[in-house]
N, C-alpha and C. Protein backbone atom coordinates (compact mmCIF):
# COMPACT_ATOMS: atom_id res chain seq x y z
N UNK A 1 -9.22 21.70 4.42
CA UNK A 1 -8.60 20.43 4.73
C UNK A 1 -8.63 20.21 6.25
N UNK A 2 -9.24 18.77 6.43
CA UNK A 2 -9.15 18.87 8.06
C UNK A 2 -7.99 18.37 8.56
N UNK A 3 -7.49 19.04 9.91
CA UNK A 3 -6.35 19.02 10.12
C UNK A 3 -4.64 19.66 9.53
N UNK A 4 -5.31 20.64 8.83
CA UNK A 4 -4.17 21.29 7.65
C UNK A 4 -3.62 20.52 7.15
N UNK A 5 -3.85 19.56 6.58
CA UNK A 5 -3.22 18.76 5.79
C UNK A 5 -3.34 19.28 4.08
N UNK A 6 -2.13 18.82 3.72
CA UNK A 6 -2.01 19.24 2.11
C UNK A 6 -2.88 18.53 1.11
N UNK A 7 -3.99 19.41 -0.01
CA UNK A 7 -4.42 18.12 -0.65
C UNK A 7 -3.62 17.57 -1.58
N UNK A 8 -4.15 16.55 -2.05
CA UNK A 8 -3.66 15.94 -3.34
C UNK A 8 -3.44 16.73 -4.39
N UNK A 9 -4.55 17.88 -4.80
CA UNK A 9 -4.18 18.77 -5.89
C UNK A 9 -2.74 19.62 -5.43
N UNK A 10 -2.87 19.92 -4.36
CA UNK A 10 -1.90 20.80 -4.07
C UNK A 10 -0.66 20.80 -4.52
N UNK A 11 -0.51 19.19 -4.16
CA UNK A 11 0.55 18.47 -3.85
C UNK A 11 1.44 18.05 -5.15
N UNK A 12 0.26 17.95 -5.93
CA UNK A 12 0.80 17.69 -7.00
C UNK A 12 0.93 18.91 -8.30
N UNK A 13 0.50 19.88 -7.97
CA UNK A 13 0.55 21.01 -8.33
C UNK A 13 2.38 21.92 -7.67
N UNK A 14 2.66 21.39 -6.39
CA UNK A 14 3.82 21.45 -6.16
C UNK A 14 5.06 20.39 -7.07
N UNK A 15 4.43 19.37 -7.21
CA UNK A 15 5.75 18.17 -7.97
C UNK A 15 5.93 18.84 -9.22
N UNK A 16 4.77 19.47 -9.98
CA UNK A 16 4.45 19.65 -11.50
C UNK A 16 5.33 20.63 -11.52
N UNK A 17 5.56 22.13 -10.80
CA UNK A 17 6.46 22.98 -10.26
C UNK A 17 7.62 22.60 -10.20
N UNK A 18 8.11 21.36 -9.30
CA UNK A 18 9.08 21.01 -9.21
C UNK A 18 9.65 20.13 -10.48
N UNK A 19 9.14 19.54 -11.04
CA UNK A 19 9.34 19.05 -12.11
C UNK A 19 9.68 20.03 -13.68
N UNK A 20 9.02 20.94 -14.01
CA UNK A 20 9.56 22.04 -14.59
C UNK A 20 10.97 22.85 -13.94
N UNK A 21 11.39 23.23 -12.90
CA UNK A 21 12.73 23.47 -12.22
C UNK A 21 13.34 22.20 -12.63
N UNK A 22 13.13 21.44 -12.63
CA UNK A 22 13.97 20.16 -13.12
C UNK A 22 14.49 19.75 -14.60
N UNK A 23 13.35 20.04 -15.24
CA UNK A 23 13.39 20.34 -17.07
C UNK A 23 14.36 21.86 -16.94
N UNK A 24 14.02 22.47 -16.48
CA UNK A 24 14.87 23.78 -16.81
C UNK A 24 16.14 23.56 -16.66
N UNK A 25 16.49 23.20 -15.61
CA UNK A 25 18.19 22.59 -14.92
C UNK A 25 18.61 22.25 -16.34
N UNK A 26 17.97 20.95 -16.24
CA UNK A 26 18.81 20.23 -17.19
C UNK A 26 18.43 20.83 -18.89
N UNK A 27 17.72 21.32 -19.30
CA UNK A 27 17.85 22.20 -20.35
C UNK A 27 18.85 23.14 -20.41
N UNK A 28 19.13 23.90 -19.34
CA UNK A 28 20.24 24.46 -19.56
C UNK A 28 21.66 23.76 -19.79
N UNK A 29 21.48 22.88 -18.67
CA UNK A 29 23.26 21.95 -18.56
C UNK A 29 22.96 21.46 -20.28
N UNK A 30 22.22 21.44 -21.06
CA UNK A 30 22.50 20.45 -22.31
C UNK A 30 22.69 21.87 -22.93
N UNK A 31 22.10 22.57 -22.90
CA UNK A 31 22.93 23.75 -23.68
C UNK A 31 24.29 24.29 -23.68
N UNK A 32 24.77 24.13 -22.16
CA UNK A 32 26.16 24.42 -21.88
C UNK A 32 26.99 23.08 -22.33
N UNK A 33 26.74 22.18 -22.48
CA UNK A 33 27.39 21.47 -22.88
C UNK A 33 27.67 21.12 -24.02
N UNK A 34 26.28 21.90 -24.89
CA UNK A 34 26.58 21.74 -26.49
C UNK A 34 27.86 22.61 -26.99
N UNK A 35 27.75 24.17 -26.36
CA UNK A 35 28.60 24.96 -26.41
C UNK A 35 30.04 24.61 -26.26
N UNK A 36 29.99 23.98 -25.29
CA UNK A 36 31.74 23.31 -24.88
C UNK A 36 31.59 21.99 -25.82
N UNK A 37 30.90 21.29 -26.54
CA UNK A 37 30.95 20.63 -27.55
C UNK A 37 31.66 20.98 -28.65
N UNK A 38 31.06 22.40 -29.43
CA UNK A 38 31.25 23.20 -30.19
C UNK A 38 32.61 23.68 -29.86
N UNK A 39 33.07 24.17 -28.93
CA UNK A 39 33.77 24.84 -28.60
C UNK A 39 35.04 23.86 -28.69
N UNK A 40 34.90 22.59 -28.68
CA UNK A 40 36.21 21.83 -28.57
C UNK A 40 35.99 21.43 -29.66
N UNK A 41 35.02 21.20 -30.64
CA UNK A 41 35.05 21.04 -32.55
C UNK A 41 36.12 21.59 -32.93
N UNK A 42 35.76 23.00 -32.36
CA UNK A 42 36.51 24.18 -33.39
C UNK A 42 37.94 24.26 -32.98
N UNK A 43 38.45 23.84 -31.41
CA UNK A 43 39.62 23.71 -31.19
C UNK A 43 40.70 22.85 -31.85
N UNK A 44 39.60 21.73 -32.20
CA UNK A 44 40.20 20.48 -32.38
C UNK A 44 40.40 20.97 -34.25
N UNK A 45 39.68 21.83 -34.81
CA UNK A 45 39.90 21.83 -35.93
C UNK A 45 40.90 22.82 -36.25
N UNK A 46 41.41 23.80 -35.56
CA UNK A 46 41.91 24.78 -35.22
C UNK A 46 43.24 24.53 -35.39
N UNK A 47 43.59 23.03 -34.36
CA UNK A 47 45.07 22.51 -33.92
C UNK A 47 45.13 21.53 -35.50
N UNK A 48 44.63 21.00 -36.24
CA UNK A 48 44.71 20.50 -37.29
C UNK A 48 44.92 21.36 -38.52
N UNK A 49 44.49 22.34 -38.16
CA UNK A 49 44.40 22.89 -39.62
C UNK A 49 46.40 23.75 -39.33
N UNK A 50 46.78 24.26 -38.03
CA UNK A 50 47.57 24.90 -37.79
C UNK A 50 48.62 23.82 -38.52
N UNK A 51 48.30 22.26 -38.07
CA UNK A 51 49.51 21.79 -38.10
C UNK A 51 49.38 20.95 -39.88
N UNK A 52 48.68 21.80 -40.74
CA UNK A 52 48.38 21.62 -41.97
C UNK A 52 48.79 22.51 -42.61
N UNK A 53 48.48 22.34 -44.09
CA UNK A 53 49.30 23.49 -45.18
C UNK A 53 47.81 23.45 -45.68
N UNK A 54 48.00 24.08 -47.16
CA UNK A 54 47.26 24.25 -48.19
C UNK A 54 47.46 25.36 -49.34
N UNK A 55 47.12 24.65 -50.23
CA UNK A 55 47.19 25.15 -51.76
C UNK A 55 46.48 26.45 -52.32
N UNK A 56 47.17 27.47 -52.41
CA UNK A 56 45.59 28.75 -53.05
C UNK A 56 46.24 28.42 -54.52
N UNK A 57 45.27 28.40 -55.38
CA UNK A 57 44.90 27.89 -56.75
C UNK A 57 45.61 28.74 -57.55
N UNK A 58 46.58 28.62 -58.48
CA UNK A 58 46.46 29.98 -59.21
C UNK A 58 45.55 30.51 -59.62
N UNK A 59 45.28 31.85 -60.13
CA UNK A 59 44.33 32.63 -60.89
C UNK A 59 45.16 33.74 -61.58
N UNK A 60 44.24 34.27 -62.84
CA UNK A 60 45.11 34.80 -63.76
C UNK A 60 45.94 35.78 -62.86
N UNK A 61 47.26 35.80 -63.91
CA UNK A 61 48.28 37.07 -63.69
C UNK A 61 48.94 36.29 -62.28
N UNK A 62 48.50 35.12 -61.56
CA UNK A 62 48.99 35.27 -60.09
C UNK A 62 50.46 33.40 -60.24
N UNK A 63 50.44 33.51 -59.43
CA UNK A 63 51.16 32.22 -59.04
C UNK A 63 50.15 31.26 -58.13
N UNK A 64 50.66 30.21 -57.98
CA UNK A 64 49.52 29.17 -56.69
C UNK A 64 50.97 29.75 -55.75
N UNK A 65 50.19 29.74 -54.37
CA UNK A 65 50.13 30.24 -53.20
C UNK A 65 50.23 29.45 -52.11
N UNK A 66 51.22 28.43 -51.28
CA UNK A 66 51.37 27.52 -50.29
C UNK A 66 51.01 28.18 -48.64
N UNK A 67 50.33 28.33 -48.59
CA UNK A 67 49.71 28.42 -46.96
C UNK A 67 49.82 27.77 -45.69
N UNK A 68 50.24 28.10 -44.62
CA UNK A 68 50.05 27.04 -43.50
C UNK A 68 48.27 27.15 -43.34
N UNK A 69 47.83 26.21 -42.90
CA UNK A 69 46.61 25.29 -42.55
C UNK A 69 45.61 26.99 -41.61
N UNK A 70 46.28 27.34 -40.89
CA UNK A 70 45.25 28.53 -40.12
C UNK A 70 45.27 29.90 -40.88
N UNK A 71 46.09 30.06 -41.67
CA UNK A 71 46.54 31.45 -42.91
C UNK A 71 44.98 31.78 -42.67
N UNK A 72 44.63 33.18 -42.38
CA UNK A 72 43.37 33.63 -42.97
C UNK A 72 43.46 34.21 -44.40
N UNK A 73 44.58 34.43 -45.46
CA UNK A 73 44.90 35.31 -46.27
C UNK A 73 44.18 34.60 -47.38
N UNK A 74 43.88 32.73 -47.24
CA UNK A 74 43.32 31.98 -47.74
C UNK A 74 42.50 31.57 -47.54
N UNK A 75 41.35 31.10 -46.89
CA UNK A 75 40.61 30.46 -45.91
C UNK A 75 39.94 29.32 -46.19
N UNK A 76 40.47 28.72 -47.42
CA UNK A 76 39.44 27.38 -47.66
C UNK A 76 40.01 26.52 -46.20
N UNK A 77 38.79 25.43 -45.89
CA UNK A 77 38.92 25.05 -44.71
C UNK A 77 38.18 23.39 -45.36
N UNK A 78 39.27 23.15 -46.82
CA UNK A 78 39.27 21.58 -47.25
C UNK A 78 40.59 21.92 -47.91
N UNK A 79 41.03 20.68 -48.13
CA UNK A 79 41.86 20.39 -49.22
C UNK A 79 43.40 20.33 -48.16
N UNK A 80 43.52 20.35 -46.77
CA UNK A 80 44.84 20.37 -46.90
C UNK A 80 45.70 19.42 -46.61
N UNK A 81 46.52 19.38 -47.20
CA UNK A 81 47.93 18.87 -47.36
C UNK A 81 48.84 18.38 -45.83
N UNK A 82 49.43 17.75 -46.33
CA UNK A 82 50.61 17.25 -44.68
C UNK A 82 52.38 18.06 -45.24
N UNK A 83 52.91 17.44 -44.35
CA UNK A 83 53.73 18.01 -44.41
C UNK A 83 54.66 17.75 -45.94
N UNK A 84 54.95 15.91 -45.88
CA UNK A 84 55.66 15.75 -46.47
C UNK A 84 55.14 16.51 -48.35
N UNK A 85 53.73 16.69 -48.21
CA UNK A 85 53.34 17.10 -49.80
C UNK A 85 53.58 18.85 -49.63
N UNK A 86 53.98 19.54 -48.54
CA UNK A 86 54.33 21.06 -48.25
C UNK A 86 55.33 21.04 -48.78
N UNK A 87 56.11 20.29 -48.44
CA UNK A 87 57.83 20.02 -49.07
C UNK A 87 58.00 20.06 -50.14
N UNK A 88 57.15 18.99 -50.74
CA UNK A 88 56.96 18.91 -52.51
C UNK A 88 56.52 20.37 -53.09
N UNK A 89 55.48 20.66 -52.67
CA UNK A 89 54.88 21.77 -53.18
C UNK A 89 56.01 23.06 -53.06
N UNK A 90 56.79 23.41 -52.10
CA UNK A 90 57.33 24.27 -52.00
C UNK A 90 58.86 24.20 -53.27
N UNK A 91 59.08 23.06 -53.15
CA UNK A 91 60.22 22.81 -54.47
C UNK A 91 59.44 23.11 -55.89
N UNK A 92 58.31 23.00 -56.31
CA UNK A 92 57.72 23.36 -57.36
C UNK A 92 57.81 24.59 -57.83
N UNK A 93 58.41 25.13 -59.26
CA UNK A 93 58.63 26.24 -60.01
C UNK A 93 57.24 26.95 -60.01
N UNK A 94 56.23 26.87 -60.22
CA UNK A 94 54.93 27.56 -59.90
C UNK A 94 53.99 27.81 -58.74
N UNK A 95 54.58 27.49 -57.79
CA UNK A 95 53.79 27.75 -56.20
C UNK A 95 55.04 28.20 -55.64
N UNK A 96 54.58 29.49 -54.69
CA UNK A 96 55.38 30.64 -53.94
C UNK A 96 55.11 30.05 -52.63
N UNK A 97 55.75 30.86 -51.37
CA UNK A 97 55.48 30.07 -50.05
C UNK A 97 54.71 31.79 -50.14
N UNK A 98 53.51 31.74 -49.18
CA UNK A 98 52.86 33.13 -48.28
C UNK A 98 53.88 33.66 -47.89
N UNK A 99 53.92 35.49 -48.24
CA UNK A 99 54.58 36.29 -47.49
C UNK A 99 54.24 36.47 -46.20
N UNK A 100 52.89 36.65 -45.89
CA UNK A 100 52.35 36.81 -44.30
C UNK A 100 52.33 35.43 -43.48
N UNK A 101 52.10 34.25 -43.95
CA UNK A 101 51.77 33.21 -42.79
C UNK A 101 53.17 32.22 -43.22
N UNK A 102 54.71 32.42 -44.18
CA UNK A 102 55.78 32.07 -44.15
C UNK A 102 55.74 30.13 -43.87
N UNK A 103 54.84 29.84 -44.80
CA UNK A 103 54.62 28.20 -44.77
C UNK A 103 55.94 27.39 -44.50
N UNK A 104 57.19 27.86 -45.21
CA UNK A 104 58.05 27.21 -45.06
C UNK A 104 58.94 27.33 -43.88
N UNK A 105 58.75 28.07 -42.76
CA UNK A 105 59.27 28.08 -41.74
C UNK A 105 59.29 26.90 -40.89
N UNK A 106 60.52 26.29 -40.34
CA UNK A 106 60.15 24.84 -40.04
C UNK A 106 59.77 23.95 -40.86
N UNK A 107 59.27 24.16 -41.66
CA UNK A 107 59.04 22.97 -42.58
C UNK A 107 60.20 22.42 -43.40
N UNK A 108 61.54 22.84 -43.39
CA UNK A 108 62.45 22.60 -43.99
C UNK A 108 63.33 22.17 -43.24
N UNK A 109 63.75 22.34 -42.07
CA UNK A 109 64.33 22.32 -41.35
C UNK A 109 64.64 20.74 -40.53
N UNK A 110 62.93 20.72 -40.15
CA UNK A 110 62.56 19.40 -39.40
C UNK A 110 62.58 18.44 -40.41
């Protein structure tokens, strides 16, 4: 090149460079952001399900089973209930409250 000047291939062989650092950046930021996407799904489902109940089914020999909403002892993660049907359910002759996650705590009270 006369005068050291950069050629055109060069040059653009540098943008193409720079342009991949640029795809990468932002490939990553969309990954981190899916994560904290995800990450506030599960929060958000987390604080709902806590402030939920739910029903374990009877099955033979057993009783149905009233759960607060995060109980792992149960884990379906549909079907639940609000408060005012916890109430109901807990007055019912065939559904027990959980010994480990104690559904009716507060729930009677308030």
């Amino acid at each position: 090149m006369p005068g050291g000047a950069i050629s055109d291939l060069d040059k653009n062989r540098a943008l193409v460079d720079w342009l991949r650092y640029q795809l990468r950046q932002a490939e990553n930021r969309v990954r981190e952001l899916e994560v904290q996407e995800e990450q506030e799904r599960r929060r958000k489902e987390q604080a709902r399900a806590e402030q939920s109940w739910k029903i374990q089914p009877k099955r033979s020999g057993e009783t149905a089973m009233l759960h607060r909403g995060g109980c792992t002892l149960y884990s379906a993660q549909l079907g639940f209930i609000n408060r005012q049907e916890a109430i109901i359910a807990l007055g019912e002759p065939d559904i027990e409250a959980c010994q480990i996650c104690n559904p009716q705590t507060g729930l009677l009270d308030g």
